[in-house]
PDB file of N, CA and C in Angstrom:
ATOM      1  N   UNK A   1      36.634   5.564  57.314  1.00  0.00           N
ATOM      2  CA  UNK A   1      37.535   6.607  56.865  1.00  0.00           C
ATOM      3  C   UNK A   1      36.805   7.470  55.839  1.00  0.00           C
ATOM      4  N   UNK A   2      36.969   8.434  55.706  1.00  0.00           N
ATOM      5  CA  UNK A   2      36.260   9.732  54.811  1.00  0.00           C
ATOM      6  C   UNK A   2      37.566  10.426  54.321  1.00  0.00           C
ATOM      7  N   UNK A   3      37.413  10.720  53.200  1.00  0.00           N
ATOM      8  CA  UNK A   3      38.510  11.498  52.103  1.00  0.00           C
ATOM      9  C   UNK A   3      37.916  12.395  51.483  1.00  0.00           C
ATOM     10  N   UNK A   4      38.913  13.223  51.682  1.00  0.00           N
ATOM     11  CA  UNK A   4      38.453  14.964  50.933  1.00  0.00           C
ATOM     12  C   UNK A   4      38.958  15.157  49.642  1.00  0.00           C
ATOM     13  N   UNK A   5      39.003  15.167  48.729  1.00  0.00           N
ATOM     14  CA  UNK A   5      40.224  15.540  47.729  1.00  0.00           C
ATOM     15  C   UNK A   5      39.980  17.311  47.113  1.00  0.00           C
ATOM     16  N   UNK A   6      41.271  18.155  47.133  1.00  0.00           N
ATOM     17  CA  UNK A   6      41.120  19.149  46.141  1.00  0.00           C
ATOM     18  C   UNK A   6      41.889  19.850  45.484  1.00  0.00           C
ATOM     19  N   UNK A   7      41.942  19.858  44.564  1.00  0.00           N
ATOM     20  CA  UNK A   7      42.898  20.377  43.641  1.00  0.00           C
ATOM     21  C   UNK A   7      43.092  21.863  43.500  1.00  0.00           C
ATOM     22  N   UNK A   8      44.275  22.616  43.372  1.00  0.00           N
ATOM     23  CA  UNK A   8      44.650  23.660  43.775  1.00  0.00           C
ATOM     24  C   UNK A   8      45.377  23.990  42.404  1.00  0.00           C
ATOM     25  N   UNK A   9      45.202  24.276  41.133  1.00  0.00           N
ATOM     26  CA  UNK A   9      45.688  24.386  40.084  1.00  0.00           C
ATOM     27  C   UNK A   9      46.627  22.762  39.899  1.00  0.00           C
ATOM     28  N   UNK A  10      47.450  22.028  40.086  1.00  0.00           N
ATOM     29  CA  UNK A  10      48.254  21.345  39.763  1.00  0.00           C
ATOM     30  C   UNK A  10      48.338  20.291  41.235  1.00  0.00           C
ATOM     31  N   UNK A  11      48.335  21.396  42.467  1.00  0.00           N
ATOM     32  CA  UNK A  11      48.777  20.584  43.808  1.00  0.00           C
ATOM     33  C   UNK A  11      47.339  19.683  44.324  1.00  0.00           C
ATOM     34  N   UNK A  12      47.391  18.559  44.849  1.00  0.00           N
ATOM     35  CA  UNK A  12      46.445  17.883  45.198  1.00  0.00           C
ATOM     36  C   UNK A  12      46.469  17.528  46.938  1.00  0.00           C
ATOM     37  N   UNK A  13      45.643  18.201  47.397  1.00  0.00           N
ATOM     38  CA  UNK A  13      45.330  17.401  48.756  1.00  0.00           C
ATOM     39  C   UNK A  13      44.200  17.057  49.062  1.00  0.00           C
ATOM     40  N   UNK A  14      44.495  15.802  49.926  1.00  0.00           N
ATOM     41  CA  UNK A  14      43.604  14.651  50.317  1.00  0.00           C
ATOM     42  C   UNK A  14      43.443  14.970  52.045  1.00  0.00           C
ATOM     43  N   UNK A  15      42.674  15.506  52.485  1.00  0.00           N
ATOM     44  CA  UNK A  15      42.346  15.188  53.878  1.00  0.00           C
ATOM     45  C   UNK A  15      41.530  13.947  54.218  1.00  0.00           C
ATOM     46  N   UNK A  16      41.972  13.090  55.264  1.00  0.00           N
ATOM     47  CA  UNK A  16      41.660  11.622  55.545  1.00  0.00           C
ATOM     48  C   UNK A  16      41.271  11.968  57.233  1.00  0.00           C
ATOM     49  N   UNK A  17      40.247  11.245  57.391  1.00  0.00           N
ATOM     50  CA  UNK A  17      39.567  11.571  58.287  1.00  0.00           C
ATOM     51  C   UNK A  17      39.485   9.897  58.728  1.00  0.00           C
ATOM     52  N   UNK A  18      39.939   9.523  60.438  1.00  0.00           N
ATOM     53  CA  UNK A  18      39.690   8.163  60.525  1.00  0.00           C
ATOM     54  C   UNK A  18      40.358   7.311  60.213  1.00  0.00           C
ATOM     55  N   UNK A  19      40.655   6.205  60.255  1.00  0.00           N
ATOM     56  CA  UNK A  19      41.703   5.013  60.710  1.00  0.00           C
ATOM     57  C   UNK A  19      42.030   5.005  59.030  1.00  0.00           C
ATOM     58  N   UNK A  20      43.525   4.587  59.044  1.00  0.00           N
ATOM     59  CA  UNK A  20      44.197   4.219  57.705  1.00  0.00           C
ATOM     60  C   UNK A  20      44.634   2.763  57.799  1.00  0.00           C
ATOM     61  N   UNK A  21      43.937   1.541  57.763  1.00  0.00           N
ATOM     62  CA  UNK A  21      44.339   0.171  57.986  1.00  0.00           C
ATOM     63  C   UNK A  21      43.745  -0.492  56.899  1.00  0.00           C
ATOM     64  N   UNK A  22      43.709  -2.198  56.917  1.00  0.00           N
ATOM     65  CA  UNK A  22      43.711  -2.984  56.145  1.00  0.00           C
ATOM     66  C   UNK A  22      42.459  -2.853  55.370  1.00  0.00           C
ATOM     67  N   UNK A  23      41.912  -2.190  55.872  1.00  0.00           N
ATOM     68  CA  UNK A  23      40.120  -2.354  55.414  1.00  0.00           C
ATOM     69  C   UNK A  23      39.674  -0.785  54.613  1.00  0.00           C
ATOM     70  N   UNK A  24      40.768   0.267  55.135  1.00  0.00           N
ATOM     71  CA  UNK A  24      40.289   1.395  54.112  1.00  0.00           C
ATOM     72  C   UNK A  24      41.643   1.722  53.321  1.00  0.00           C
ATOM     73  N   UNK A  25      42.895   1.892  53.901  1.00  0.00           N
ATOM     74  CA  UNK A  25      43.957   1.598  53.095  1.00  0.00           C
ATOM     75  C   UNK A  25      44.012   1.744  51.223  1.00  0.00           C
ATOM     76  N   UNK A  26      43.162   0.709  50.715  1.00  0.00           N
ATOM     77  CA  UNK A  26      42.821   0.796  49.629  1.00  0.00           C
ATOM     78  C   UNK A  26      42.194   1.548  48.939  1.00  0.00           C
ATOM     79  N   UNK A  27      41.091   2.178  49.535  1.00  0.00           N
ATOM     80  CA  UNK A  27      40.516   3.287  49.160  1.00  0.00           C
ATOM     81  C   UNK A  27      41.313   4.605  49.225  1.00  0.00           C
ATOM     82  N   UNK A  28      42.204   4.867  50.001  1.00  0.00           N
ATOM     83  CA  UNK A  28      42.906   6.162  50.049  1.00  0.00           C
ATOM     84  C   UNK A  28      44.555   5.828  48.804  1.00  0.00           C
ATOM     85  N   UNK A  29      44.270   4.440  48.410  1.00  0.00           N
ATOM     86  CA  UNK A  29      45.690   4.553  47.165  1.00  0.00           C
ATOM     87  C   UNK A  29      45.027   4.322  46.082  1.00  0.00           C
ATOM     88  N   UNK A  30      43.599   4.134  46.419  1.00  0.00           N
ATOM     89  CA  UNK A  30      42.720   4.258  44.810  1.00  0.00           C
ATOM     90  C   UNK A  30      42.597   5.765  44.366  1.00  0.00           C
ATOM     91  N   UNK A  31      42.487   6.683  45.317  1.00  0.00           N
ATOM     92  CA  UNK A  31      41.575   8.040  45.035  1.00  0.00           C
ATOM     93  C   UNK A  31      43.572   8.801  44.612  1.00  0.00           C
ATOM     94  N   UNK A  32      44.808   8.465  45.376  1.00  0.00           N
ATOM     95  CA  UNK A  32      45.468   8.988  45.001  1.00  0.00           C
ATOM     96  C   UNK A  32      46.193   8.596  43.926  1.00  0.00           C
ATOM     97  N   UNK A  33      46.165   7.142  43.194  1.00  0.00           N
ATOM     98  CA  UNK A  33      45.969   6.217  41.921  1.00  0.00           C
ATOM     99  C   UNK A  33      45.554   7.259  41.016  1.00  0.00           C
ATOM    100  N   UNK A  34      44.132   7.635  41.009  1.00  0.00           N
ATOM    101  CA  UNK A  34      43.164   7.938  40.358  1.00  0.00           C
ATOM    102  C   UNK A  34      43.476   9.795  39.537  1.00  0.00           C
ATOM    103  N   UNK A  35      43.912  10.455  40.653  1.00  0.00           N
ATOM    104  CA  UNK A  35      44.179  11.665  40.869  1.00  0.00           C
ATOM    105  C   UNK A  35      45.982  12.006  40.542  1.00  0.00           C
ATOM    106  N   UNK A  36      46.616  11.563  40.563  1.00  0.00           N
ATOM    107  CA  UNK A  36      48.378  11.432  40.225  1.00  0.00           C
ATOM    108  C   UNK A  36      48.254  11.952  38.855  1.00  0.00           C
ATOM    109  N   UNK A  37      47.844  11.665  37.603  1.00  0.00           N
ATOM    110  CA  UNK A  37      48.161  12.464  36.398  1.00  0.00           C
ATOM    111  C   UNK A  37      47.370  13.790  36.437  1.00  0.00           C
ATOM    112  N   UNK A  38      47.036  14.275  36.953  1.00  0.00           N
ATOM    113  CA  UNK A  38      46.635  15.753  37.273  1.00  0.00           C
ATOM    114  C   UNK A  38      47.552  16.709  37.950  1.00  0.00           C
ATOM    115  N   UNK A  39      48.073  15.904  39.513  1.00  0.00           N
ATOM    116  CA  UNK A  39      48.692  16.363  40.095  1.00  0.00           C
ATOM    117  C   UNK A  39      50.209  16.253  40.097  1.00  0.00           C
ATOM    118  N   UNK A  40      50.989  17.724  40.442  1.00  0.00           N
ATOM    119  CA  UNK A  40      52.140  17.844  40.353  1.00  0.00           C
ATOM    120  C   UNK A  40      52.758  17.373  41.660  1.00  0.00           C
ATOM    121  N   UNK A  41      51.963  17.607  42.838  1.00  0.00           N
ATOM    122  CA  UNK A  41      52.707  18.097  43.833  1.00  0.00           C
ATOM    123  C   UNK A  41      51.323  17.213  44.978  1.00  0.00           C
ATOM    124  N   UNK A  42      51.636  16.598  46.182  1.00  0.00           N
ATOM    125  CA  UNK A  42      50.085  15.827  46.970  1.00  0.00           C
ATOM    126  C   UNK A  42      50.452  15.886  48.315  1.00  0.00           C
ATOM    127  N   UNK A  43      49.922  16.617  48.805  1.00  0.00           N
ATOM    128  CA  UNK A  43      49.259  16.917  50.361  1.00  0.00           C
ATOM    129  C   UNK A  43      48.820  16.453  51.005  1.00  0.00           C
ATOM    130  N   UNK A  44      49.025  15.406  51.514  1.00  0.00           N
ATOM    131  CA  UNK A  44      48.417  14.663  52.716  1.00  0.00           C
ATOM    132  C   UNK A  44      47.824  15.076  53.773  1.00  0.00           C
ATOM    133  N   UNK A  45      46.474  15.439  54.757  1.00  0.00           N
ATOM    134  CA  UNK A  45      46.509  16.169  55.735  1.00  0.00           C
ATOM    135  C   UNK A  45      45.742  14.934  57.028  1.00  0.00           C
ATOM    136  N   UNK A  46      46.836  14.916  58.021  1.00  0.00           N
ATOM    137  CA  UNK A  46      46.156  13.817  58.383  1.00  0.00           C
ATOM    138  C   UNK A  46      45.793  14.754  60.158  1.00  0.00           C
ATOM    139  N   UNK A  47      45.191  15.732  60.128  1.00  0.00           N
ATOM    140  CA  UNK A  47      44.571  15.794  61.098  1.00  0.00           C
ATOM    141  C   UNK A  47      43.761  14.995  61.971  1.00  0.00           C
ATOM    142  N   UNK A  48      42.654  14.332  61.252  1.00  0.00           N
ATOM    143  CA  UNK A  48      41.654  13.925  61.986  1.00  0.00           C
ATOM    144  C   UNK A  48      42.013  12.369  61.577  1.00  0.00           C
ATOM    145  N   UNK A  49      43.331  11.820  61.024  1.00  0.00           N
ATOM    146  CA  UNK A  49      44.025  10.267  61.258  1.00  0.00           C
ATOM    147  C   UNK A  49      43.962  10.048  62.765  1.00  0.00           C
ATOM    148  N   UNK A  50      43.460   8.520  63.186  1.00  0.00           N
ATOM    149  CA  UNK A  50      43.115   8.372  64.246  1.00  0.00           C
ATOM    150  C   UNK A  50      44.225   7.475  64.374  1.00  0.00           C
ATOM    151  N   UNK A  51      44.723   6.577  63.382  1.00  0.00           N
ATOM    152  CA  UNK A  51      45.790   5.323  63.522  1.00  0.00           C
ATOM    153  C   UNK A  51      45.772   5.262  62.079  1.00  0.00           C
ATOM    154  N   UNK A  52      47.577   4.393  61.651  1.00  0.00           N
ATOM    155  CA  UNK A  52      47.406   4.104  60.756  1.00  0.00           C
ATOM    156  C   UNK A  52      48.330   2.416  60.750  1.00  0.00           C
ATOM    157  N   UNK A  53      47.692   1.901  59.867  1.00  0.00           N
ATOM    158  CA  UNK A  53      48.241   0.372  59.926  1.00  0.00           C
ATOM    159  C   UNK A  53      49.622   0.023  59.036  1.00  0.00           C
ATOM    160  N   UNK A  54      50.329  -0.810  58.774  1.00  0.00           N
ATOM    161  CA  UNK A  54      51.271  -1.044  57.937  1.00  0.00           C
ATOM    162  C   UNK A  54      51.030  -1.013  56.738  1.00  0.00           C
ATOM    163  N   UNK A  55      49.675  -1.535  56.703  1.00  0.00           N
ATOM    164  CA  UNK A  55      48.960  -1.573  55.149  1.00  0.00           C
ATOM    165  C   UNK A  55      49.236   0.176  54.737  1.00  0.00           C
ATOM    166  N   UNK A  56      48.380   0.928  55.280  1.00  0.00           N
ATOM    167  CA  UNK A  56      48.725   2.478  55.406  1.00  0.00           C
ATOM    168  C   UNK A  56      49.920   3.471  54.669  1.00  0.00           C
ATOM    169  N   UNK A  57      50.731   2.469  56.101  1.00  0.00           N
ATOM    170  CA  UNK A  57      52.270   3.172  55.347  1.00  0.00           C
ATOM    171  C   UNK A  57      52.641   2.514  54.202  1.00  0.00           C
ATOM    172  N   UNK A  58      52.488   1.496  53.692  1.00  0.00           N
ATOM    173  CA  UNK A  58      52.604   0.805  52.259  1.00  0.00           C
ATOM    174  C   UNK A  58      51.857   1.839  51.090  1.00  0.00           C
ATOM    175  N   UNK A  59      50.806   2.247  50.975  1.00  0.00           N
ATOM    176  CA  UNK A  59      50.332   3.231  50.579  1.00  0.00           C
ATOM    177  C   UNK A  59      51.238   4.556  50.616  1.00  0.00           C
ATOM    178  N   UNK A  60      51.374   5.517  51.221  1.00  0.00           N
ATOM    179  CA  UNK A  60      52.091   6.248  51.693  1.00  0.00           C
ATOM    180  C   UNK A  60      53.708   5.862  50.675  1.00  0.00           C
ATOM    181  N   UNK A  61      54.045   4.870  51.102  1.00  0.00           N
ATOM    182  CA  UNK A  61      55.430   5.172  50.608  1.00  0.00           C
ATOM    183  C   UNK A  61      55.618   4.574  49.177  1.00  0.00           C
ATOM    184  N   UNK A  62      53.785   4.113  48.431  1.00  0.00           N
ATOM    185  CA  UNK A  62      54.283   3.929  46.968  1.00  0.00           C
ATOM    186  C   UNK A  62      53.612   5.613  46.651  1.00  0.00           C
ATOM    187  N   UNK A  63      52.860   6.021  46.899  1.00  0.00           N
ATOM    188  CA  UNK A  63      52.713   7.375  46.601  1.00  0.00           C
ATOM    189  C   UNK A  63      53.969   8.779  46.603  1.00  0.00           C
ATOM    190  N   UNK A  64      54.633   8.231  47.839  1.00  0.00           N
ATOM    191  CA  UNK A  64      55.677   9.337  47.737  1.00  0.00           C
ATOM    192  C   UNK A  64      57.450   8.728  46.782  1.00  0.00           C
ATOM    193  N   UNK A  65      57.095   7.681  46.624  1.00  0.00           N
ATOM    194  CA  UNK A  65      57.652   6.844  45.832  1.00  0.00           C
ATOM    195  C   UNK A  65      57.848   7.653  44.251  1.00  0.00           C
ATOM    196  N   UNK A  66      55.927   7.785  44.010  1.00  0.00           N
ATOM    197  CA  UNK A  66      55.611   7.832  42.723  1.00  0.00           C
ATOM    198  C   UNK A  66      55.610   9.474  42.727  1.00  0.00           C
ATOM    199  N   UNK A  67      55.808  10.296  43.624  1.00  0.00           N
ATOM    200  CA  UNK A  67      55.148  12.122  43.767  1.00  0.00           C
ATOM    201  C   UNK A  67      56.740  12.505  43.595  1.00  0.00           C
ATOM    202  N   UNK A  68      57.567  11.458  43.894  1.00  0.00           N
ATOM    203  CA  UNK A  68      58.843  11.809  43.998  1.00  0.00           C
ATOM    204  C   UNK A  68      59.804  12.423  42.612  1.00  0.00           C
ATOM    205  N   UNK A  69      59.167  11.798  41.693  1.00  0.00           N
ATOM    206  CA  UNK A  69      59.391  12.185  40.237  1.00  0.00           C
ATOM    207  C   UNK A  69      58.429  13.429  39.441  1.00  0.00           C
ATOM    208  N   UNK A  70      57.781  13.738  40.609  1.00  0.00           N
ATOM    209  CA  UNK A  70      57.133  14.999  40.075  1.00  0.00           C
ATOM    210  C   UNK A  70      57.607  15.933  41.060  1.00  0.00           C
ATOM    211  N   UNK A  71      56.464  16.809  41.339  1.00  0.00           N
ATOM    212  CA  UNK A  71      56.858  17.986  42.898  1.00  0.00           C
ATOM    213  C   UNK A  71      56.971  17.478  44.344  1.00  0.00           C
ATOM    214  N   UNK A  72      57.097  16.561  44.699  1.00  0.00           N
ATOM    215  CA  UNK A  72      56.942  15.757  45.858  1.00  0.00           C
ATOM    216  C   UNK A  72      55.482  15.814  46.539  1.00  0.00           C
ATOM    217  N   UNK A  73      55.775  15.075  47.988  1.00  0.00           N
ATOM    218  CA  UNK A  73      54.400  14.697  48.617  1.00  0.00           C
ATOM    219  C   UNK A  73      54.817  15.289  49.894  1.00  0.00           C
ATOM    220  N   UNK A  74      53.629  15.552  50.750  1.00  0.00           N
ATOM    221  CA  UNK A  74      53.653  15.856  51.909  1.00  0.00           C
ATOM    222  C   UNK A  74      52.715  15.505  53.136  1.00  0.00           C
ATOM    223  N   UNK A  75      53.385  15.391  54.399  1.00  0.00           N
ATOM    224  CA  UNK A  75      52.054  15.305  55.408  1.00  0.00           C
ATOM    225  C   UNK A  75      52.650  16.477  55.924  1.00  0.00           C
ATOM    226  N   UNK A  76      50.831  16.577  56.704  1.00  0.00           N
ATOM    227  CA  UNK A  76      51.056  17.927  57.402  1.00  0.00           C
ATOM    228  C   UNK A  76      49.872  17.255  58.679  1.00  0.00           C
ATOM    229  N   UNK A  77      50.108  18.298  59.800  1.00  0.00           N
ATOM    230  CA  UNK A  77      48.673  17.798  60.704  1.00  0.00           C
ATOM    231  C   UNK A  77      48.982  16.606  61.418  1.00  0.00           C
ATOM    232  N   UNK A  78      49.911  15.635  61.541  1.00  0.00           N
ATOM    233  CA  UNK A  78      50.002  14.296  62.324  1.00  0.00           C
ATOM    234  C   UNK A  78      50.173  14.573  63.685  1.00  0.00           C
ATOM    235  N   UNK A  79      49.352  13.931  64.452  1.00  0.00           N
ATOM    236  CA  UNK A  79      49.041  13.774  65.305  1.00  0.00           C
ATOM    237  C   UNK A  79      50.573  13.283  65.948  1.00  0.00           C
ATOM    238  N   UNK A  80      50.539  12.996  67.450  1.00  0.00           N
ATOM    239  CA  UNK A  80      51.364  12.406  68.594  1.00  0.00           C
ATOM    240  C   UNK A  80      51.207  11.084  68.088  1.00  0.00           C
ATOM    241  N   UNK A  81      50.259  10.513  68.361  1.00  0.00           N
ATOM    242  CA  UNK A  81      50.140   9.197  67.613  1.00  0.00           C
ATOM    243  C   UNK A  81      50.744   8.661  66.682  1.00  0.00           C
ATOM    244  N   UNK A  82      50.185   9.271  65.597  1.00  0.00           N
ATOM    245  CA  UNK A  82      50.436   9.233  64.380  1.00  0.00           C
ATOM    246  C   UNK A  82      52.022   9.305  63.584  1.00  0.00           C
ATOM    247  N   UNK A  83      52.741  10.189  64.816  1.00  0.00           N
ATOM    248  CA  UNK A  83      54.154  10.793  64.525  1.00  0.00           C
ATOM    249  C   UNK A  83      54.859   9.469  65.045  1.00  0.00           C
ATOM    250  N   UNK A  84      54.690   8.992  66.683  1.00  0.00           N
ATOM    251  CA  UNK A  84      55.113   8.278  66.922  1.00  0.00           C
ATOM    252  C   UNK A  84      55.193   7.045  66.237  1.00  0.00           C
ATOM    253  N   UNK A  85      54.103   6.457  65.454  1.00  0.00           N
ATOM    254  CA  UNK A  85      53.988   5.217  64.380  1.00  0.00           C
ATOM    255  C   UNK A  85      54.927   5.442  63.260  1.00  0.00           C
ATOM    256  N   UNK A  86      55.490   6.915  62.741  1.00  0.00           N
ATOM    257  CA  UNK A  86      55.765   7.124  61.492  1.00  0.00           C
ATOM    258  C   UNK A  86      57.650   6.858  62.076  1.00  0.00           C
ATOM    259  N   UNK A  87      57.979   7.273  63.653  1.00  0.00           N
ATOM    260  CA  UNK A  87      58.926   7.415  64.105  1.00  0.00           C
ATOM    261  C   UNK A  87      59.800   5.758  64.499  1.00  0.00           C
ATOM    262  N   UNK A  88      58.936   5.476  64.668  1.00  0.00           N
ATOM    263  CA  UNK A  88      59.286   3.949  65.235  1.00  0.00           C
ATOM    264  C   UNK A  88      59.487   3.374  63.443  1.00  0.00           C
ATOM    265  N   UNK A  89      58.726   3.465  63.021  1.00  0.00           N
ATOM    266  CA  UNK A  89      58.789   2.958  61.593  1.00  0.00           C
ATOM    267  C   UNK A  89      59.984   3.465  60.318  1.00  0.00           C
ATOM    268  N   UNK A  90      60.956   4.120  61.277  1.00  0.00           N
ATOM    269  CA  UNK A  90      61.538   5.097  60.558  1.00  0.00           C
ATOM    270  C   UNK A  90      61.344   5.760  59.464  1.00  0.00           C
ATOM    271  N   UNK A  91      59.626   6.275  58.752  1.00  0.00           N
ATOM    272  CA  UNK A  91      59.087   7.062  58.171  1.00  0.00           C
ATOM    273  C   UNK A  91      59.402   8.171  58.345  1.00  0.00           C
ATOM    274  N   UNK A  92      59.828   8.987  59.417  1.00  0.00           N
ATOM    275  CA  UNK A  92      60.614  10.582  59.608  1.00  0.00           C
ATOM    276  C   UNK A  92      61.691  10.356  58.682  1.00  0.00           C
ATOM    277  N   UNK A  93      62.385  10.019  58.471  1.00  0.00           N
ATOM    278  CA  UNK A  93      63.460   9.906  57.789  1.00  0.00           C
ATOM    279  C   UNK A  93      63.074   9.766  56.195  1.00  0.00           C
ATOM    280  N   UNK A  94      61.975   9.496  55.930  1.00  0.00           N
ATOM    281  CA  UNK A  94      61.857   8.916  54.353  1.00  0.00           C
ATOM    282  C   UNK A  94      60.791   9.749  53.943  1.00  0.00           C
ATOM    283  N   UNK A  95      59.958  10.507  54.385  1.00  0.00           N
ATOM    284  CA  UNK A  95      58.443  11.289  53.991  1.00  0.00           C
ATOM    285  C   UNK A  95      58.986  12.515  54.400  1.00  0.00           C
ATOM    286  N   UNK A  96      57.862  13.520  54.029  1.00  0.00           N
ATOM    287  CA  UNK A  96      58.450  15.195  54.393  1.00  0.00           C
ATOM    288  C   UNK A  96      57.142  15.220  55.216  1.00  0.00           C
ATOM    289  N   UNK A  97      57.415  15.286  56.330  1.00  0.00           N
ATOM    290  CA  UNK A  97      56.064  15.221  57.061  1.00  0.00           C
ATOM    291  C   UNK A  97      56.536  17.041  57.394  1.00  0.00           C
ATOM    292  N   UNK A  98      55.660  17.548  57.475  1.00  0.00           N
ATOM    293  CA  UNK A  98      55.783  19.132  57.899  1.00  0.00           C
ATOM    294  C   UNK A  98      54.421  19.913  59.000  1.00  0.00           C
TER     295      UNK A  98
END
């Protein structure tokens, strides 16, 4: 997995490139860990997400958890795949995927 990060005055997005599972997972809630007192507002762009694991969405929903008390979080870019995992998981309902 490969992560982009860039900051846009206050808003932060992360483009993630490549599988979101048990083995990189951690690295993408370290860099948005790391980056949260800067940012108001976090962008998710999961274009080039190939799959993502449960571990994944655990990530995902302490981040929008935590973005929720600021400007919120967003995905943008999800794939068929990707939508369908978030759909079955009833993640449409709980994330602002756009």
């Amino acid at each position: 997995m490969n992560l982009t990060k860039a900051m846009n005055g206050n808003a932060l997005t992360i483009e993630i490139e490549g599988r979101v599972d048990t083995v990189t997972s951690p690295a993408l809630d370290k860099l948005i860990n790391e980056s949260m007192d800067k940012a108001e507002s976090l962008v998710l762009d999961f274009d080039k997400v190939e799959y993502i694991s449960s571990a994944g969405l655990r990530v995902l929903l302490s981040a929008h958890k935590a973005m929720s008390k600021k400007g919120g979080m967003k995905i943008k870019n999800a794939g068929e795949d990707i939508m369908e995992i978030f759909e079955v998981t009833g993640f449409t309902d709980i994330l602002n995927i756009v």
